[in-house]
C-alpha atoms as a PDB file:
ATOM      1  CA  UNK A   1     142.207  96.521 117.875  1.00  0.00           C
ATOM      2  CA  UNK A   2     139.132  95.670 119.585  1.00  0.00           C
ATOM      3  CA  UNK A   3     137.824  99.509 118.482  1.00  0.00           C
ATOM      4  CA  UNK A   4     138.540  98.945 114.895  1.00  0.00           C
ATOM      5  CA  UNK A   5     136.809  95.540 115.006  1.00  0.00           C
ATOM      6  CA  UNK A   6     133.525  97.197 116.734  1.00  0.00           C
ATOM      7  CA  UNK A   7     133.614  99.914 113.793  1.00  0.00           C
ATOM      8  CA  UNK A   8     134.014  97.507 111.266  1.00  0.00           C
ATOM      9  CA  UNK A   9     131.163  95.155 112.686  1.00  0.00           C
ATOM     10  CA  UNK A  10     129.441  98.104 112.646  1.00  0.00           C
ATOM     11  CA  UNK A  11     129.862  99.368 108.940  1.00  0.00           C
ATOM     12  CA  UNK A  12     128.721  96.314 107.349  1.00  0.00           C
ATOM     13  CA  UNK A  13     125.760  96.147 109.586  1.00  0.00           C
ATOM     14  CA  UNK A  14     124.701  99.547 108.827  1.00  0.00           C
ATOM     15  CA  UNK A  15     125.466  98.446 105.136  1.00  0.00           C
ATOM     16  CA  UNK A  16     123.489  95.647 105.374  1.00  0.00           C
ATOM     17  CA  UNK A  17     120.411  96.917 106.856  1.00  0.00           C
ATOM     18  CA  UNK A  18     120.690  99.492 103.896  1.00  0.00           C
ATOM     19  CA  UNK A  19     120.594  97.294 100.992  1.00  0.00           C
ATOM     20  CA  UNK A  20     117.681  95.588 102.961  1.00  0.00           C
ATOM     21  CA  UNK A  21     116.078  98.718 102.954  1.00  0.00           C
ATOM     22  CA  UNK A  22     116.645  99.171  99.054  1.00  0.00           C
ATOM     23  CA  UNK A  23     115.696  95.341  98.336  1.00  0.00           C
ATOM     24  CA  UNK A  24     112.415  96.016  99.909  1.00  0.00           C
ATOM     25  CA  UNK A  25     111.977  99.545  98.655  1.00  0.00           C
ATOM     26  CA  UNK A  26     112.800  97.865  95.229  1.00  0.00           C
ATOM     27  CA  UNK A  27     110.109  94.635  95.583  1.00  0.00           C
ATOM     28  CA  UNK A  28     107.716  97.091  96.306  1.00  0.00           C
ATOM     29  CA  UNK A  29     107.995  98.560  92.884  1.00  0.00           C
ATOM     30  CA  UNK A  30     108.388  95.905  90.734  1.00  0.00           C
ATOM     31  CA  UNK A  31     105.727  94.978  92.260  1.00  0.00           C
ATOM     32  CA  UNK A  32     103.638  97.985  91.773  1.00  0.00           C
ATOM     33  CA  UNK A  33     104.632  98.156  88.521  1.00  0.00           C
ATOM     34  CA  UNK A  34     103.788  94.496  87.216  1.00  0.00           C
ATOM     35  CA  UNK A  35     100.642  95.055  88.781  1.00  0.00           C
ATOM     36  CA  UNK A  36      99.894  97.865  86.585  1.00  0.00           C
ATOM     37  CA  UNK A  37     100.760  96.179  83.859  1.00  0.00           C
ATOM     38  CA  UNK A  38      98.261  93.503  84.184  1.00  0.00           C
ATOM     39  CA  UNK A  39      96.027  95.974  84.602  1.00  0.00           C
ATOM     40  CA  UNK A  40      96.963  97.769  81.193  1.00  0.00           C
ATOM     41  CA  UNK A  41      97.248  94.255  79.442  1.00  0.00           C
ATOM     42  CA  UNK A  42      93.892  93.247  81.495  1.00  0.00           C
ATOM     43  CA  UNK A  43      92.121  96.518  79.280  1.00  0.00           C
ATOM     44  CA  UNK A  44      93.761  95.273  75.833  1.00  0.00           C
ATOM     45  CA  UNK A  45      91.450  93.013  73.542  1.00  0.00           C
ATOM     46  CA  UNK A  46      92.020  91.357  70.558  1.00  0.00           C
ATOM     47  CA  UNK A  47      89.506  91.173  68.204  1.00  0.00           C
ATOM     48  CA  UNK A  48      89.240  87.812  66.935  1.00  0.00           C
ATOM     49  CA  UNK A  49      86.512  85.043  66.292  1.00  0.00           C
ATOM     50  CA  UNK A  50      86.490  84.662  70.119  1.00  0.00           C
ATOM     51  CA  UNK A  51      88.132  88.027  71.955  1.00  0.00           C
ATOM     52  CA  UNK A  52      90.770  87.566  74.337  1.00  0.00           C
ATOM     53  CA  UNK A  53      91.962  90.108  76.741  1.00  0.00           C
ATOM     54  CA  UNK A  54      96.508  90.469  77.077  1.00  0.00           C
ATOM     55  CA  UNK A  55      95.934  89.677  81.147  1.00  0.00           C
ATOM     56  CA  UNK A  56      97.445  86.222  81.172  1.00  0.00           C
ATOM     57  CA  UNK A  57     100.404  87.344  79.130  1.00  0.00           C
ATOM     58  CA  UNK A  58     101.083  89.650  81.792  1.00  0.00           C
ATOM     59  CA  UNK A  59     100.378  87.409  84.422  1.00  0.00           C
ATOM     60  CA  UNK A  60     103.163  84.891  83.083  1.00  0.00           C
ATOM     61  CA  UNK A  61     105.604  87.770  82.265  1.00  0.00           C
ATOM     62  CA  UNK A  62     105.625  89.026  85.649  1.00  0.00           C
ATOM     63  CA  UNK A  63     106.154  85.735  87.502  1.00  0.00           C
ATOM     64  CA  UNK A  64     108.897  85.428  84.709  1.00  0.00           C
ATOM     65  CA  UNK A  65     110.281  88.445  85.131  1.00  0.00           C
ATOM     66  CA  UNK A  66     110.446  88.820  88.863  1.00  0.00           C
ATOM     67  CA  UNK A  67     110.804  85.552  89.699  1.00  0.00           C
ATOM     68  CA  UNK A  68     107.737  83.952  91.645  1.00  0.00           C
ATOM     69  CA  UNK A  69     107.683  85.538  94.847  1.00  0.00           C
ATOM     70  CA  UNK A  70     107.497  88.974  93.714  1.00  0.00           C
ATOM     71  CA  UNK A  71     105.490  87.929  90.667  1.00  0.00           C
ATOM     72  CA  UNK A  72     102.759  86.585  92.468  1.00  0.00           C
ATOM     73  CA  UNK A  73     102.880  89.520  94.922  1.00  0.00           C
ATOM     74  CA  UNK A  74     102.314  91.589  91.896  1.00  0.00           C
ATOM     75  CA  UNK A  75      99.243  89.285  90.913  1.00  0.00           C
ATOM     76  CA  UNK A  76      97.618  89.563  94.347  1.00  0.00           C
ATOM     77  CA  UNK A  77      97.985  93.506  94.507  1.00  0.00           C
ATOM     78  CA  UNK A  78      96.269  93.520  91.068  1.00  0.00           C
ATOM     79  CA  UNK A  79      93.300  91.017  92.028  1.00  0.00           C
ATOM     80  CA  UNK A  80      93.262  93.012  95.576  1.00  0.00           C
ATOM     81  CA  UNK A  81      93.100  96.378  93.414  1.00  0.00           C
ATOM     82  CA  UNK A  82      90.027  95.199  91.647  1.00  0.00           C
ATOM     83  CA  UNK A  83      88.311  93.932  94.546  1.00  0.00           C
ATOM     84  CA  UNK A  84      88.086  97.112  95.942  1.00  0.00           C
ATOM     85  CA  UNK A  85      86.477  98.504  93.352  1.00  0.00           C
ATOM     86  CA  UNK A  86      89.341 100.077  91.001  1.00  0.00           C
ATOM     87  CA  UNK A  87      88.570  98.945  87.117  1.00  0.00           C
ATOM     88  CA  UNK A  88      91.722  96.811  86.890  1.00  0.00           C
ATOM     89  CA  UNK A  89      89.682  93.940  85.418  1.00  0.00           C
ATOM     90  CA  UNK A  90      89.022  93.733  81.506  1.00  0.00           C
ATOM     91  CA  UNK A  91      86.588  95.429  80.055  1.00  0.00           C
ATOM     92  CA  UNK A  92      87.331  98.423  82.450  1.00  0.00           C
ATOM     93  CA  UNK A  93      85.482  97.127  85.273  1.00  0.00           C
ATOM     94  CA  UNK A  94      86.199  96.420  88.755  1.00  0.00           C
ATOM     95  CA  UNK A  95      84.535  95.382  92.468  1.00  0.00           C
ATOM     96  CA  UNK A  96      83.863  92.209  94.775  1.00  0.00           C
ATOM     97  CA  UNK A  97      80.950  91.556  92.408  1.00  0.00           C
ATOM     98  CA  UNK A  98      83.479  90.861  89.522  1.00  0.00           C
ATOM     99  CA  UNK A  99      84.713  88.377  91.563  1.00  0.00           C
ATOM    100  CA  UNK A 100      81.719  86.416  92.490  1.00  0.00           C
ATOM    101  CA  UNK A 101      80.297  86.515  89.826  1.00  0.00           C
ATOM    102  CA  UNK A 102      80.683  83.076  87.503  1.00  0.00           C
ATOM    103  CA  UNK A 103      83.904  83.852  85.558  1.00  0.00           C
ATOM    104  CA  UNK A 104      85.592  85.178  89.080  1.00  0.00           C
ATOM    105  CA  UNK A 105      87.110  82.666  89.602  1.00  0.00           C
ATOM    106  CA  UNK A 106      88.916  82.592  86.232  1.00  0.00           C
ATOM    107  CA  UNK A 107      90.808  85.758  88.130  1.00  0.00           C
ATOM    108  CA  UNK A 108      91.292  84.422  91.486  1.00  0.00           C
ATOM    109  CA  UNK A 109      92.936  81.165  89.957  1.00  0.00           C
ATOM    110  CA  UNK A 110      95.732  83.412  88.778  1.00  0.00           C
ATOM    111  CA  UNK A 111      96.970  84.004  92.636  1.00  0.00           C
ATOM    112  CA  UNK A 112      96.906  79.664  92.694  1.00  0.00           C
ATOM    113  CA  UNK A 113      98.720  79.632  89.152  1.00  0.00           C
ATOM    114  CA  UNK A 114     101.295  82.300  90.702  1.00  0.00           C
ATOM    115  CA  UNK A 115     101.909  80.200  93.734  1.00  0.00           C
ATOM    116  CA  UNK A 116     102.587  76.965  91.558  1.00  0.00           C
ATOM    117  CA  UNK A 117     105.113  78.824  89.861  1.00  0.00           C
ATOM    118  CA  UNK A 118     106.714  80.031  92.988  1.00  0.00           C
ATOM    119  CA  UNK A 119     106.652  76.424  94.566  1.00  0.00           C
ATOM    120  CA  UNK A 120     108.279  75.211  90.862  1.00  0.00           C
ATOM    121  CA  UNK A 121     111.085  77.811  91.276  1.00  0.00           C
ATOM    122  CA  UNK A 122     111.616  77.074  94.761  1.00  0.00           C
ATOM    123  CA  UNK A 123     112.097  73.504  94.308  1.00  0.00           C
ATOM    124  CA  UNK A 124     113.968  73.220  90.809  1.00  0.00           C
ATOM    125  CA  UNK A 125     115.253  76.802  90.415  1.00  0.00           C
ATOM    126  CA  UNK A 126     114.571  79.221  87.456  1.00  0.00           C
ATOM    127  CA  UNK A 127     115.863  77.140  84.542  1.00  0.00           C
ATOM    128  CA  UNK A 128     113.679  77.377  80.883  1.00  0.00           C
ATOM    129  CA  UNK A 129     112.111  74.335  81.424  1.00  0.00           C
ATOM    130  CA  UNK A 130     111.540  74.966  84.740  1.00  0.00           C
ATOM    131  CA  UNK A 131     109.605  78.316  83.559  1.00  0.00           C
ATOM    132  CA  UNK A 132     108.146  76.340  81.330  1.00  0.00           C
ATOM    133  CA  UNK A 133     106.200  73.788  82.884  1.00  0.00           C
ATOM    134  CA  UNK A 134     105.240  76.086  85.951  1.00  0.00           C
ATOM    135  CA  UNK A 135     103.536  78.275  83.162  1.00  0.00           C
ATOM    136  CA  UNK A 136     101.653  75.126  81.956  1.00  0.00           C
ATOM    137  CA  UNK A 137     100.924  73.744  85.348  1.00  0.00           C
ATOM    138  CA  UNK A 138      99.814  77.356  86.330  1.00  0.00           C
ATOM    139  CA  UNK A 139      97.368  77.490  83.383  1.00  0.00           C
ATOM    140  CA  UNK A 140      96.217  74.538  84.237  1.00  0.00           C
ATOM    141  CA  UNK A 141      95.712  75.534  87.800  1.00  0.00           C
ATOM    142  CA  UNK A 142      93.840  78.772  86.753  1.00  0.00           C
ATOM    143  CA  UNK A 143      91.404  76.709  84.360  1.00  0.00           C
ATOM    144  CA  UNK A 144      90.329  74.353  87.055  1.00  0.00           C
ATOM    145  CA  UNK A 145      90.269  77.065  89.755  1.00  0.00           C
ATOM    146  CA  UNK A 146      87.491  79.175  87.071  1.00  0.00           C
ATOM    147  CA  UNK A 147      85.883  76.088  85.957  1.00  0.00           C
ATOM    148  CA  UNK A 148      84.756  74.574  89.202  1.00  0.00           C
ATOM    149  CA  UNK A 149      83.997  78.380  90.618  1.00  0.00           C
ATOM    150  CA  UNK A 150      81.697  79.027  87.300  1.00  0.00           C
ATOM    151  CA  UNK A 151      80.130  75.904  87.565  1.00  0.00           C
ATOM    152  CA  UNK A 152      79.362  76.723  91.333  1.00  0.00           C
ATOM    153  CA  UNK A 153      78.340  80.081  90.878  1.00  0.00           C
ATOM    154  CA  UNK A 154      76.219  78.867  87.604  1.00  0.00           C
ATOM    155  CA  UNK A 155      73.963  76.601  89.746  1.00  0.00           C
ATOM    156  CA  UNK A 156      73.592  79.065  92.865  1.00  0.00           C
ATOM    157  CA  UNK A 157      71.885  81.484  90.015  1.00  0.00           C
ATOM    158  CA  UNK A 158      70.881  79.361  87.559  1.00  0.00           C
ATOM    159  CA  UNK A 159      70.674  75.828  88.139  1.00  0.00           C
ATOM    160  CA  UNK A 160      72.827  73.051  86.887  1.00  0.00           C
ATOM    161  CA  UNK A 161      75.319  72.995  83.867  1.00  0.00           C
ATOM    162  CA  UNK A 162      77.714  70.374  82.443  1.00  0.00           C
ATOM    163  CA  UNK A 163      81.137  70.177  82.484  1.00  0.00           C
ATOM    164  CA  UNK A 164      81.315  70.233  79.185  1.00  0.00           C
ATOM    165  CA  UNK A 165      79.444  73.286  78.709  1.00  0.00           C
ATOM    166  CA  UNK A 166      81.466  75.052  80.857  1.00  0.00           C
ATOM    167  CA  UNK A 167      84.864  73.851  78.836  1.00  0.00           C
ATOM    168  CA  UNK A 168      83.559  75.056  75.711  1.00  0.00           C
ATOM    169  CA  UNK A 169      82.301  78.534  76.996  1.00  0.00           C
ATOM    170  CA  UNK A 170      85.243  79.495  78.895  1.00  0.00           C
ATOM    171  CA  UNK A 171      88.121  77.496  78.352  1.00  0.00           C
ATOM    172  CA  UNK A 172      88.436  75.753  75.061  1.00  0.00           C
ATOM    173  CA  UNK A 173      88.366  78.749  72.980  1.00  0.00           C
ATOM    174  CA  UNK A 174      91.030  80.288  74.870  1.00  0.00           C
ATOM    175  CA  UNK A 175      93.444  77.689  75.107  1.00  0.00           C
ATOM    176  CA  UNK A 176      95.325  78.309  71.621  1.00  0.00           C
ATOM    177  CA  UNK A 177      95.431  82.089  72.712  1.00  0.00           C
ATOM    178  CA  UNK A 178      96.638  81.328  76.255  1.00  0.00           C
ATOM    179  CA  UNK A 179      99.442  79.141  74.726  1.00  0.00           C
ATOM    180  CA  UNK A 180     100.387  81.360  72.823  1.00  0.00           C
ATOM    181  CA  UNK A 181     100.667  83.559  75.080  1.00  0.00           C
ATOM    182  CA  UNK A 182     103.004  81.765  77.747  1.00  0.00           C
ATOM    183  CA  UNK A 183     105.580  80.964  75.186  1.00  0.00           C
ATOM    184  CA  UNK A 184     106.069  84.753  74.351  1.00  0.00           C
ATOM    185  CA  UNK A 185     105.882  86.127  77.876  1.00  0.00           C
ATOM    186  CA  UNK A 186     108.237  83.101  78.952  1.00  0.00           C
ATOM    187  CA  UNK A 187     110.743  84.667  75.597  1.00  0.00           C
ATOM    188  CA  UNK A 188     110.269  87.915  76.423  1.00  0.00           C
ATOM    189  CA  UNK A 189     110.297  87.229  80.018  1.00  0.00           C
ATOM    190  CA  UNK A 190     113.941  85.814  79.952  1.00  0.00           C
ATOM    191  CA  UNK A 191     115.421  88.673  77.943  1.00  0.00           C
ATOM    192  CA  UNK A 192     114.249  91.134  80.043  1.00  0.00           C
ATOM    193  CA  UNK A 193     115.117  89.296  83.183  1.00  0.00           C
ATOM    194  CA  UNK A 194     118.921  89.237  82.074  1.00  0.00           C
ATOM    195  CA  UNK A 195     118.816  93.056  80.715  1.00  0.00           C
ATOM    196  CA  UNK A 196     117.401  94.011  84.593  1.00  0.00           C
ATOM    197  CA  UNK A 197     119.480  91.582  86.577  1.00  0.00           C
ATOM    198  CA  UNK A 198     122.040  94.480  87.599  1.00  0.00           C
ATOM    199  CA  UNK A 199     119.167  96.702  88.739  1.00  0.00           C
ATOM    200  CA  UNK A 200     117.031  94.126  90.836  1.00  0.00           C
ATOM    201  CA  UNK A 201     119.837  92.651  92.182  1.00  0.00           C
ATOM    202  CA  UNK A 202     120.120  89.678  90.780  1.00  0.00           C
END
């Protein structure tokens, strides 16, 4: 009896470390593969009175896709892949440099906006509205982060510049756009969360 019990005990431990194995095997693509696609949406601009670039759209669709740890995995590899110098970032271009320069921070605010959706999740689970507002509190968080770093990085090499300024260079224009945006990635985000449920093990 005692035998049977051992073998047992040991069958659903080697099961278990398995599907451990293939839950971390798995993160690690989804995560390699959102990352790319920021990348790809990063490279596609629109052409309107004020280009914008897909990258936040892909930003939102991976947190809601994934879910926000492994979305905002997916959003550090990404920034981490441009700071080494692959061209990751719009406009095809890529390095430290990108990231200090004055709209840097615009990029490195999306790793903060990731991590308020994670902490949303976390706390109040992965219902719509839920989505919802950590998408709006994560744009917000992404604005401020950019904002304050461009105003920083504006005085180091230029001198002074007002708030205001700054709001209608780099964030007013884009705020339609970037609405926009989060309400289709958090649509699309949903449907394809349900459709890949069996596969990610959800």
């Amino acid at each position: 009896m005692r035998t049977q019990l051992q073998t047992e005990a040991a069958q659903i431990a080697t099961k278990t470390t398995r599907a451990a194995g293939r839950g971390r095997t798995y993160d690690m693509a989804y995560t390699a593969v959102f990352a790319v696609l920021i990348a790809v949406c990063s490279w596609i601009s629109i052409p309107t009175v004020v280009p914008f670039t897909l990258q936040t759209f892909a930003i939102f669709l991976a947190v809601s896709v994934l879910g926000g740890r492994r979305g905002t995995l997916s959003i550090v590899v990404y920034v981490l892949l441009g700071a080494v110098g692959i061209p990751v970032f719009a406009g095809f271009k890529g390095g430290i440099g990108v990231l200090l320069n004055t709209t840097g921070g615009y990029i490195v605010g999306f790793i903060f906006a990731g991590l308020v959706m994670w902490l949303m999740e976390t706390l109040f689970g992965r219902k719509l509205w839920v989505q919802a507002l950590g998408m709006a509190l994560g744009m917000v968080t992404y604005l401020t982060v950019g904002t304050a770093w461009f105003m920083a990085v504006y005085l180091y090499q230029t001198g002074p510049v007002s708030l205001g300024a700054v709001l209608g260079w780099c964030v007013i224009p884009f705020l339609i756009p970037d609405i926009v945006k989060l309400v289709l990635a958090l649509s699309l985000g949903n449907v394809l969360r349900r459709r890949l449920a069996g596969i990610m093990g959800e």
